[in-house]
N, C-alpha and C. Protein backbone atom coordinates (compact mmCIF):
# COMPACT_ATOMS: atom_id res chain seq x y z
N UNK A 1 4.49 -32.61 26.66
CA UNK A 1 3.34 -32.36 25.81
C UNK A 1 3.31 -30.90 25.33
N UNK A 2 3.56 -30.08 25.95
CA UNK A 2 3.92 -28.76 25.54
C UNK A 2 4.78 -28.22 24.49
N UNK A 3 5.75 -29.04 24.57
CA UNK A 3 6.56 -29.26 22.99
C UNK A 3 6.04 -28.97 21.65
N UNK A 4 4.53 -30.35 22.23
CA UNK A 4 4.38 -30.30 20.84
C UNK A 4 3.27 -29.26 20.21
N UNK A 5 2.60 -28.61 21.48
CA UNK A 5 1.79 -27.44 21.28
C UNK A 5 2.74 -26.39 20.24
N UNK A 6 3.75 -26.40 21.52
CA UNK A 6 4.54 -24.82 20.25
C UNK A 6 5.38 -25.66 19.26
N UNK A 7 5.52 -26.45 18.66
CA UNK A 7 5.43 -27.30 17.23
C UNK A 7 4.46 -27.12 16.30
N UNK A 8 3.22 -27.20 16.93
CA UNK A 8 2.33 -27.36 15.91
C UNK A 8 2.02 -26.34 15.93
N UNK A 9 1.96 -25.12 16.74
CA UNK A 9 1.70 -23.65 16.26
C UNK A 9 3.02 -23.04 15.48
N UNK A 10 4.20 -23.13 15.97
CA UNK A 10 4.92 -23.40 14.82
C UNK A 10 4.48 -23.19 13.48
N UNK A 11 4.79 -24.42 12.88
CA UNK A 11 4.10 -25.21 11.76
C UNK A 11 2.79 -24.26 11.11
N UNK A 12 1.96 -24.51 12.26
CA UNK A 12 0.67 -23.48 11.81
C UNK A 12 0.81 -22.15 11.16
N UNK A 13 1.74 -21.18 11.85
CA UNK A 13 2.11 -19.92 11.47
C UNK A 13 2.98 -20.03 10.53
N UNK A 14 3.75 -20.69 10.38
CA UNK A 14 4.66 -21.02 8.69
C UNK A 14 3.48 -21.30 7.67
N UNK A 15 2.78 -21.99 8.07
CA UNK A 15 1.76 -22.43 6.81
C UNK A 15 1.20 -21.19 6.33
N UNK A 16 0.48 -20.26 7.17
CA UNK A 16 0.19 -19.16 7.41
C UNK A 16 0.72 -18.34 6.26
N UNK A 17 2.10 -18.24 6.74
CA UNK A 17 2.98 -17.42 6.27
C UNK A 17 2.99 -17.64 5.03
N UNK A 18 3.24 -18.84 4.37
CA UNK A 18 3.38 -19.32 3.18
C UNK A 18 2.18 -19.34 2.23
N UNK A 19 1.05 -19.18 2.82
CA UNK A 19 -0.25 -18.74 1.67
C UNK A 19 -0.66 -17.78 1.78
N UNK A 20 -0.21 -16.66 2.66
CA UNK A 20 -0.12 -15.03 2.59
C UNK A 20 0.64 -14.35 2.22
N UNK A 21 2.16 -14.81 2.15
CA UNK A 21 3.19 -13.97 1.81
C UNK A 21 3.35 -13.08 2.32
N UNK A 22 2.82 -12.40 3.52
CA UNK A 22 2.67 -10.60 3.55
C UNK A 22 3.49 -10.51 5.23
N UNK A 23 4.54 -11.29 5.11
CA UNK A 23 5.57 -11.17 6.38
C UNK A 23 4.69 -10.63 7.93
N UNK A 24 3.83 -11.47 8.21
CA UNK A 24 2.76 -11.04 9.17
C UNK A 24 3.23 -12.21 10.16
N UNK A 25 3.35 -13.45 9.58
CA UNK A 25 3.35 -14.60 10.64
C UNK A 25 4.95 -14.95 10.97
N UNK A 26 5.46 -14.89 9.95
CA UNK A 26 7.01 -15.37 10.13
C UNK A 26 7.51 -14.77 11.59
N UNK A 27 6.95 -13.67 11.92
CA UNK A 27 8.19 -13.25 13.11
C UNK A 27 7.69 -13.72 14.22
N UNK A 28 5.92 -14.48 14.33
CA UNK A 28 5.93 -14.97 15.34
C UNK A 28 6.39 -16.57 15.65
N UNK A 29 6.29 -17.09 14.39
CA UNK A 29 6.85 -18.47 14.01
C UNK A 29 8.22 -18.46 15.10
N UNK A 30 8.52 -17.61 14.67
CA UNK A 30 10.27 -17.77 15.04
C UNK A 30 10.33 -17.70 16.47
N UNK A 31 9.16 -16.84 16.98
CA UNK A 31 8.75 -16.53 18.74
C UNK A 31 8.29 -18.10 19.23
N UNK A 32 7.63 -18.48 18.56
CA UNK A 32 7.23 -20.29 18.96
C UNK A 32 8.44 -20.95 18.87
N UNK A 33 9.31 -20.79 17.52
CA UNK A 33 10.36 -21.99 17.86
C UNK A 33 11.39 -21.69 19.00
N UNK A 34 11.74 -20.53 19.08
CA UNK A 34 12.17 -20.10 20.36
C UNK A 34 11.35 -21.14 21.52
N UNK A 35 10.47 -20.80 21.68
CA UNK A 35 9.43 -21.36 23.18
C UNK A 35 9.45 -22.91 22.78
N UNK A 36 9.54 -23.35 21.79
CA UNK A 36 9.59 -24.80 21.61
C UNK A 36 10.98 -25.24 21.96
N UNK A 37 12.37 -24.44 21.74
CA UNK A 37 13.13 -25.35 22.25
C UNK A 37 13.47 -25.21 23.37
N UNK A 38 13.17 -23.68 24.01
CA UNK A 38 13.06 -23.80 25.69
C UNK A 38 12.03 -24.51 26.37
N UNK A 39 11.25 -25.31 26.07
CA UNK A 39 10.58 -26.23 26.32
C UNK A 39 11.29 -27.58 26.21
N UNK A 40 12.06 -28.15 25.14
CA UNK A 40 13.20 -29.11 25.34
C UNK A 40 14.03 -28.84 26.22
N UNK A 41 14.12 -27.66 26.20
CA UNK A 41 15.36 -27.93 27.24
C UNK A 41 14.99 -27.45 29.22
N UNK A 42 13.66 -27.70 28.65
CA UNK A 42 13.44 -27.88 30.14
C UNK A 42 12.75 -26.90 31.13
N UNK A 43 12.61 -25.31 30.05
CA UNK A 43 12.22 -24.41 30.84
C UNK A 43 10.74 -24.45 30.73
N UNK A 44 10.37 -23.61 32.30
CA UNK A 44 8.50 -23.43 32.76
C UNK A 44 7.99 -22.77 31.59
N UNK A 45 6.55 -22.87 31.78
CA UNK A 45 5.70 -22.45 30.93
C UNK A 45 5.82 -21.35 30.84
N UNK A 46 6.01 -20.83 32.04
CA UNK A 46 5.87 -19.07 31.89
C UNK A 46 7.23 -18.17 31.11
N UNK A 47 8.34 -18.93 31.61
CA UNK A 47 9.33 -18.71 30.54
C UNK A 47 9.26 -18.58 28.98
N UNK A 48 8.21 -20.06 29.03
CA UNK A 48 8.30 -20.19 27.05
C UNK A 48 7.28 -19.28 26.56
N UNK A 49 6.31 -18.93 27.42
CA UNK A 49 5.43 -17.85 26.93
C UNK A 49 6.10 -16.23 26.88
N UNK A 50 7.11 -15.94 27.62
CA UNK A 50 7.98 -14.56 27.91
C UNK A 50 8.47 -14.67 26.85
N UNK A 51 9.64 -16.27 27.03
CA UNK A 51 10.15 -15.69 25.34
C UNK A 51 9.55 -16.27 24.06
N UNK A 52 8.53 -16.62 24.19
CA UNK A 52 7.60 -16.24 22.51
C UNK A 52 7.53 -14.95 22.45
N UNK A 53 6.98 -13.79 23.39
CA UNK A 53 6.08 -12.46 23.58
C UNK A 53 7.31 -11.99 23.01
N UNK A 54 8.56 -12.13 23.35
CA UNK A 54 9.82 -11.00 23.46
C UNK A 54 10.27 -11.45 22.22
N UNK A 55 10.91 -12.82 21.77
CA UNK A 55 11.42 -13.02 20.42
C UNK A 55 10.50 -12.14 19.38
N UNK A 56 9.02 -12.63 19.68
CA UNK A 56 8.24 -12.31 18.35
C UNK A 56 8.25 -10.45 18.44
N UNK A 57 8.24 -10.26 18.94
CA UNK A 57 8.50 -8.65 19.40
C UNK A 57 9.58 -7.99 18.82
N UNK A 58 10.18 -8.41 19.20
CA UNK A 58 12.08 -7.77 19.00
C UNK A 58 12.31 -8.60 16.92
N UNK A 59 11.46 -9.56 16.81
CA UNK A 59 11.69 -9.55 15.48
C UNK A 59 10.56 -8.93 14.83
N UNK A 60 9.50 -8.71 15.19
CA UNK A 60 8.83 -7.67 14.25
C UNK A 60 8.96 -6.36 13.99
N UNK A 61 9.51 -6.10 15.71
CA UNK A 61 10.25 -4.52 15.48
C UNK A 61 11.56 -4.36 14.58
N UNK A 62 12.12 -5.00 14.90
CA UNK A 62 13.86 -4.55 14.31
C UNK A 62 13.65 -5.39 13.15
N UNK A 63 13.26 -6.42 12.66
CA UNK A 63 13.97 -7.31 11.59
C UNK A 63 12.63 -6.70 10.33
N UNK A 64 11.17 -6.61 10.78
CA UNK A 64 10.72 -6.33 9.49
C UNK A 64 10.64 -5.25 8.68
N UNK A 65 11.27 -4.05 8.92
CA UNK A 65 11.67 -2.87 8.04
C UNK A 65 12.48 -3.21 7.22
N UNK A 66 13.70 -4.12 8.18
CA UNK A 66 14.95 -4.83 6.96
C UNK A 66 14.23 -5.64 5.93
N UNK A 67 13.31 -6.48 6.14
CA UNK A 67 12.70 -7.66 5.48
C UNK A 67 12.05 -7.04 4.63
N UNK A 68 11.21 -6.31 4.44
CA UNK A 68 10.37 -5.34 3.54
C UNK A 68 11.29 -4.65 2.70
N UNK A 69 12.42 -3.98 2.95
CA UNK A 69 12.83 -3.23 2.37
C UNK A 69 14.11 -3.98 1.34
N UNK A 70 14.35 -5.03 1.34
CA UNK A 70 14.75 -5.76 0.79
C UNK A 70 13.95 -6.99 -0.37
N UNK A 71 12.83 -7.43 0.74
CA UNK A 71 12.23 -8.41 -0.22
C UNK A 71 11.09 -8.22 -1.34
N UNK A 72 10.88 -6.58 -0.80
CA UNK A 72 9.92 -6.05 -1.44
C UNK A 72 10.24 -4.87 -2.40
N UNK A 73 11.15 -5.02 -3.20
CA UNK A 73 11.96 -4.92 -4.05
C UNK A 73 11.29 -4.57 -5.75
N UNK A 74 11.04 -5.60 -5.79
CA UNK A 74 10.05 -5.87 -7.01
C UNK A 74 8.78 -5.46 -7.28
N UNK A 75 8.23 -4.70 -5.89
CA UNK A 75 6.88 -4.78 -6.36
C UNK A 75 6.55 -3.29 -6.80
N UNK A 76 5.80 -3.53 -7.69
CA UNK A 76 5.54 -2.76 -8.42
C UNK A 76 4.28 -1.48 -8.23
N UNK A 77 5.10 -0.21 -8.09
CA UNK A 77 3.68 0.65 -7.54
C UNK A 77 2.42 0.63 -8.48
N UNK A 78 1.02 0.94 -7.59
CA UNK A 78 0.08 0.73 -8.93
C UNK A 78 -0.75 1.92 -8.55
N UNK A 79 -1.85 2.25 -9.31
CA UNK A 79 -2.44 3.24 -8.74
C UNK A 79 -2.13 4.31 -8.28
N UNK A 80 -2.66 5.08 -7.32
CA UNK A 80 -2.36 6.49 -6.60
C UNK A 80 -0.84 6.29 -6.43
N UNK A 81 -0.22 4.89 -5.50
CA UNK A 81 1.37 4.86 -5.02
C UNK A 81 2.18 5.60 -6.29
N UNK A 82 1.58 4.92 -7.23
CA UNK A 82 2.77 5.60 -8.33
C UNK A 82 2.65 6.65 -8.61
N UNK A 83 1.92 7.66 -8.11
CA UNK A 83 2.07 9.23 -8.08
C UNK A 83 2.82 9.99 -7.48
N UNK A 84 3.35 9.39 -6.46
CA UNK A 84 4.56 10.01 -5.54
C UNK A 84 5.50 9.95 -6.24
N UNK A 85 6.16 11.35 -6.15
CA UNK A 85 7.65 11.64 -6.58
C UNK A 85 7.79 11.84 -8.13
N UNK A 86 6.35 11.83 -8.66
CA UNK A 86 6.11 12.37 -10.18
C UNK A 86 6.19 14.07 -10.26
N UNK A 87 6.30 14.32 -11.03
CA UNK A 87 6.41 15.99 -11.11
C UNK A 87 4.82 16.33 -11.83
N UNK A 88 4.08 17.43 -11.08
CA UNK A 88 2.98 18.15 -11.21
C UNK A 88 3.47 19.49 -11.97
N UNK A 89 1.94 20.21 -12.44
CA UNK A 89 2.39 21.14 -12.59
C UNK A 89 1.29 22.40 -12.30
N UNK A 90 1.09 22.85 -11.30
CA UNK A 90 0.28 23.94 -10.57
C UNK A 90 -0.37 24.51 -11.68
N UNK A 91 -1.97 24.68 -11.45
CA UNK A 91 -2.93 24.95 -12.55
C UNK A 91 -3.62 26.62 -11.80
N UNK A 92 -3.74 26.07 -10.57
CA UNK A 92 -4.66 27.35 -9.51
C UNK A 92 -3.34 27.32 -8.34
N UNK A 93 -3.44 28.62 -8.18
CA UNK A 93 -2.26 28.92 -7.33
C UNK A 93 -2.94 27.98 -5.41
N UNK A 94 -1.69 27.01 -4.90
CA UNK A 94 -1.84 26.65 -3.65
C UNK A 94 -1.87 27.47 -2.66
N UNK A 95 -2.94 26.89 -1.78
CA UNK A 95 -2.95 27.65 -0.83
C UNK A 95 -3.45 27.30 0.55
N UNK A 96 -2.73 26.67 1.47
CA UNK A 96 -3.78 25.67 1.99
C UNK A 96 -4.49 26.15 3.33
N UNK A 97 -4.25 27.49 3.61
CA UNK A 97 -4.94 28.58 4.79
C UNK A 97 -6.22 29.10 4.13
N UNK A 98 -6.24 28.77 2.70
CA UNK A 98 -7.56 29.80 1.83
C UNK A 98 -8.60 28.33 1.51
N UNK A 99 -7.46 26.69 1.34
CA UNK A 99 -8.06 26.02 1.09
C UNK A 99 -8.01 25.60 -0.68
N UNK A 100 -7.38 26.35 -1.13
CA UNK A 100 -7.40 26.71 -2.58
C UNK A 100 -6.04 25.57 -3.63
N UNK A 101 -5.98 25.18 -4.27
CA UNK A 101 -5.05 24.63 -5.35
C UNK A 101 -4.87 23.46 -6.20
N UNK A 102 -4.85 23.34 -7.46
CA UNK A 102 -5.13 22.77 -8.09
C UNK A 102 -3.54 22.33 -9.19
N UNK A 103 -3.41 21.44 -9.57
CA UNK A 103 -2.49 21.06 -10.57
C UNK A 103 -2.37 19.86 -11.34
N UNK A 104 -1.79 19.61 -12.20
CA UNK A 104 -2.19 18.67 -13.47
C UNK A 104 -1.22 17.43 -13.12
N UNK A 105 -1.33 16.66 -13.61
CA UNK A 105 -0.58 15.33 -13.62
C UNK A 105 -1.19 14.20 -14.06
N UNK A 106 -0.41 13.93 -15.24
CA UNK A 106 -0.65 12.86 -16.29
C UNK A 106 -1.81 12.61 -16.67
N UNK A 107 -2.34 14.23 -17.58
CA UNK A 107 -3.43 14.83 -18.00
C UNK A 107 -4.50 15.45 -16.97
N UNK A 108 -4.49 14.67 -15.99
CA UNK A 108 -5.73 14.82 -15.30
C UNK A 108 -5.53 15.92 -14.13
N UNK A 109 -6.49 16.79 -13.81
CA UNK A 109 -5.96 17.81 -12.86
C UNK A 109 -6.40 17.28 -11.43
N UNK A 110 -5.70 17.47 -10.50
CA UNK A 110 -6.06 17.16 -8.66
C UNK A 110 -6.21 18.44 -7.91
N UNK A 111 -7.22 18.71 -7.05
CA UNK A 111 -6.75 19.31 -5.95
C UNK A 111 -5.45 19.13 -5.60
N UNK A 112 -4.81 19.99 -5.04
CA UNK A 112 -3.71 19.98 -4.45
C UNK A 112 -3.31 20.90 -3.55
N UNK A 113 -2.48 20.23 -2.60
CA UNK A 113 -2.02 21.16 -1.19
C UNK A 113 -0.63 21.24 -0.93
N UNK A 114 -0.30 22.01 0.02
CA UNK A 114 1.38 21.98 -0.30
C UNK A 114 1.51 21.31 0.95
N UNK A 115 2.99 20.54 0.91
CA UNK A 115 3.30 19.72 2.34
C UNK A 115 3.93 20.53 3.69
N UNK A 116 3.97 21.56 3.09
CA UNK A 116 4.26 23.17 4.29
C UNK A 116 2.86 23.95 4.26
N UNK A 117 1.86 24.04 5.28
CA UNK A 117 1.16 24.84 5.60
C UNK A 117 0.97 26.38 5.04
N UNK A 118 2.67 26.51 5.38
CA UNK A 118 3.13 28.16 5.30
C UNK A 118 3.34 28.55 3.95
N UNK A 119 3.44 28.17 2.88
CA UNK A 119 4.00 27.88 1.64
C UNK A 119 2.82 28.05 0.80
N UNK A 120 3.23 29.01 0.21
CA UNK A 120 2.11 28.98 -1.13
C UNK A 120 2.76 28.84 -1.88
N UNK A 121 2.54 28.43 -3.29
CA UNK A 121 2.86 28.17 -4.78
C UNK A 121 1.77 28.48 -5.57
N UNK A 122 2.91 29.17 -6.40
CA UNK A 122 2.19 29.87 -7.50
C UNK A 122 1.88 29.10 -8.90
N UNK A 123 0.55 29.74 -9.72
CA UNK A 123 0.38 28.91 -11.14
C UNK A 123 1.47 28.97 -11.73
N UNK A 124 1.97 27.42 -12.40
CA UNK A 124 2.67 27.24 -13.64
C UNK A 124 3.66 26.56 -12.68
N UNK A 125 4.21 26.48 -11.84
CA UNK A 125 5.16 26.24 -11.02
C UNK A 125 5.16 24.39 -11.00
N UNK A 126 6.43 24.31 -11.21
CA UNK A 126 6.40 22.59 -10.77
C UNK A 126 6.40 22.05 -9.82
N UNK A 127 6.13 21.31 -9.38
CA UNK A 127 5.78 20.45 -8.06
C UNK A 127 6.37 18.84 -8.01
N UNK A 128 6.43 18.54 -7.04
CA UNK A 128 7.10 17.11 -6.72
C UNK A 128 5.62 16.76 -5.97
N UNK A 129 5.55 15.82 -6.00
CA UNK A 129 4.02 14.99 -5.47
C UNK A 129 4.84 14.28 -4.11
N UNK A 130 4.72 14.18 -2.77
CA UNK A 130 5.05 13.50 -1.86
C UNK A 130 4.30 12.52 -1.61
N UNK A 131 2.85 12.73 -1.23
CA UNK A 131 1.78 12.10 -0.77
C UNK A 131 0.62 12.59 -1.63
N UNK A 132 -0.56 11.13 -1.01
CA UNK A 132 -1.97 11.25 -1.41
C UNK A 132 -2.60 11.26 -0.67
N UNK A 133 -3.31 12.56 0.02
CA UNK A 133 -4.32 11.90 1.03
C UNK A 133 -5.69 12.36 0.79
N UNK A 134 -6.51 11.37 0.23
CA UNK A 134 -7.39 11.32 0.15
C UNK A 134 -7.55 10.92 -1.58
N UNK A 135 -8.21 12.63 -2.20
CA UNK A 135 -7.94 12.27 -3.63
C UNK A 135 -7.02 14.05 -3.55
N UNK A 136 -6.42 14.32 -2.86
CA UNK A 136 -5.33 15.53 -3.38
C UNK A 136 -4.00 15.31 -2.95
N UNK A 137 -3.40 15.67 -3.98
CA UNK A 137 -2.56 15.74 -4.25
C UNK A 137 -1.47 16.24 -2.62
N UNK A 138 -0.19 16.30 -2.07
CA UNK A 138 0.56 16.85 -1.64
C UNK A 138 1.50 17.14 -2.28
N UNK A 139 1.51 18.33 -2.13
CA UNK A 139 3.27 18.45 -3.09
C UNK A 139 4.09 19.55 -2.36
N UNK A 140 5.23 19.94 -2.97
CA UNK A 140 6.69 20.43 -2.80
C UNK A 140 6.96 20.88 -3.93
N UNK A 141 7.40 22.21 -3.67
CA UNK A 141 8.23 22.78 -4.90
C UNK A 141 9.27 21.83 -5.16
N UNK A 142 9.33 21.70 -6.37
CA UNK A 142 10.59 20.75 -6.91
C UNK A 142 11.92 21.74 -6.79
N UNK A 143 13.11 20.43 -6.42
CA UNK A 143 14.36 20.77 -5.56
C UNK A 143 15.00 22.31 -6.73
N UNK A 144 14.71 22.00 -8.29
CA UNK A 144 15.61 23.02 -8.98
C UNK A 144 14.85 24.27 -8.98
N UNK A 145 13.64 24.56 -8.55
CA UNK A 145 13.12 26.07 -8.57
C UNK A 145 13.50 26.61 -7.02
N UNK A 146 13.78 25.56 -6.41
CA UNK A 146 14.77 26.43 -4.86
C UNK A 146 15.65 27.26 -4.58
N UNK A 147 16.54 27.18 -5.95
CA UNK A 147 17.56 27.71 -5.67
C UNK A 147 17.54 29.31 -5.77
């Protein structure tokens, strides 16, 4: 009878999977069918519950960075995401010990901070956008004013 428990949870978490899309259920699916066929073949409960815990584990750790980074391919940044790795261009000199900096990007100006503490940047200067946190900007001198 246990079989058919991790069958139908199984089943359940594929269904899951399949009207969310968002690779959340699949890796435990795979932890049930594991425990479902060590259940055919005979092993204790406590076994099929170890290896559900450990399959679904060891595939959410290791397999879904691969899975994401492959299947998620296509999607398309929207919003703030697509600000990373755009080039800014420093309006008020950065400064993020004074609290101070400002720069433009795709018309509109942001607060902005630099992603080194220690690092100030000066007005006019270009910037690489890394991150968003919040509504300011992070940025980096862009790689060709380094040299």
């Amino acid at each position: 009878m246990e079989s058919i428990y991790w069958l139908a949870f199984f089943i359940i978490l594929l269904v899951i999977e399949i009207l969310t899309l968002g690779l959340t259920t699949i890796w435990f699916a795979g932890g049930a069918l594991v425990a479902f066929i060590a259940c055919l073949l005979g092993a204790g409960l406590g076994l099929q519950i170890a290896l559900f815990a450990v399959v679904s584990v060891v595939l959410l750790f290791f397999t879904r960075p691969l899975a994401l980074k492959y299947l998620n391919k296509r999607t398309t940044k929207t919003n703030v995401d697509s600000l990373i790795g755009k080039t800014a261009k420093v309006t008020v000199p950065i400064d993020n010990f004074q609290g101070v900096g400002a720069a433009m990007l795709n018309g509109l100006e942001w607060t902005a901070r630099s992603a080194k503490d220690e690092e100030t940047i000066a007005a006019g200067t270009l910037v690489t956008v890394v991150e968003i946190s919040g509504v300011k900007l992070i940025v980096k001198k862009k790689e060709e004013e380094l040299v």
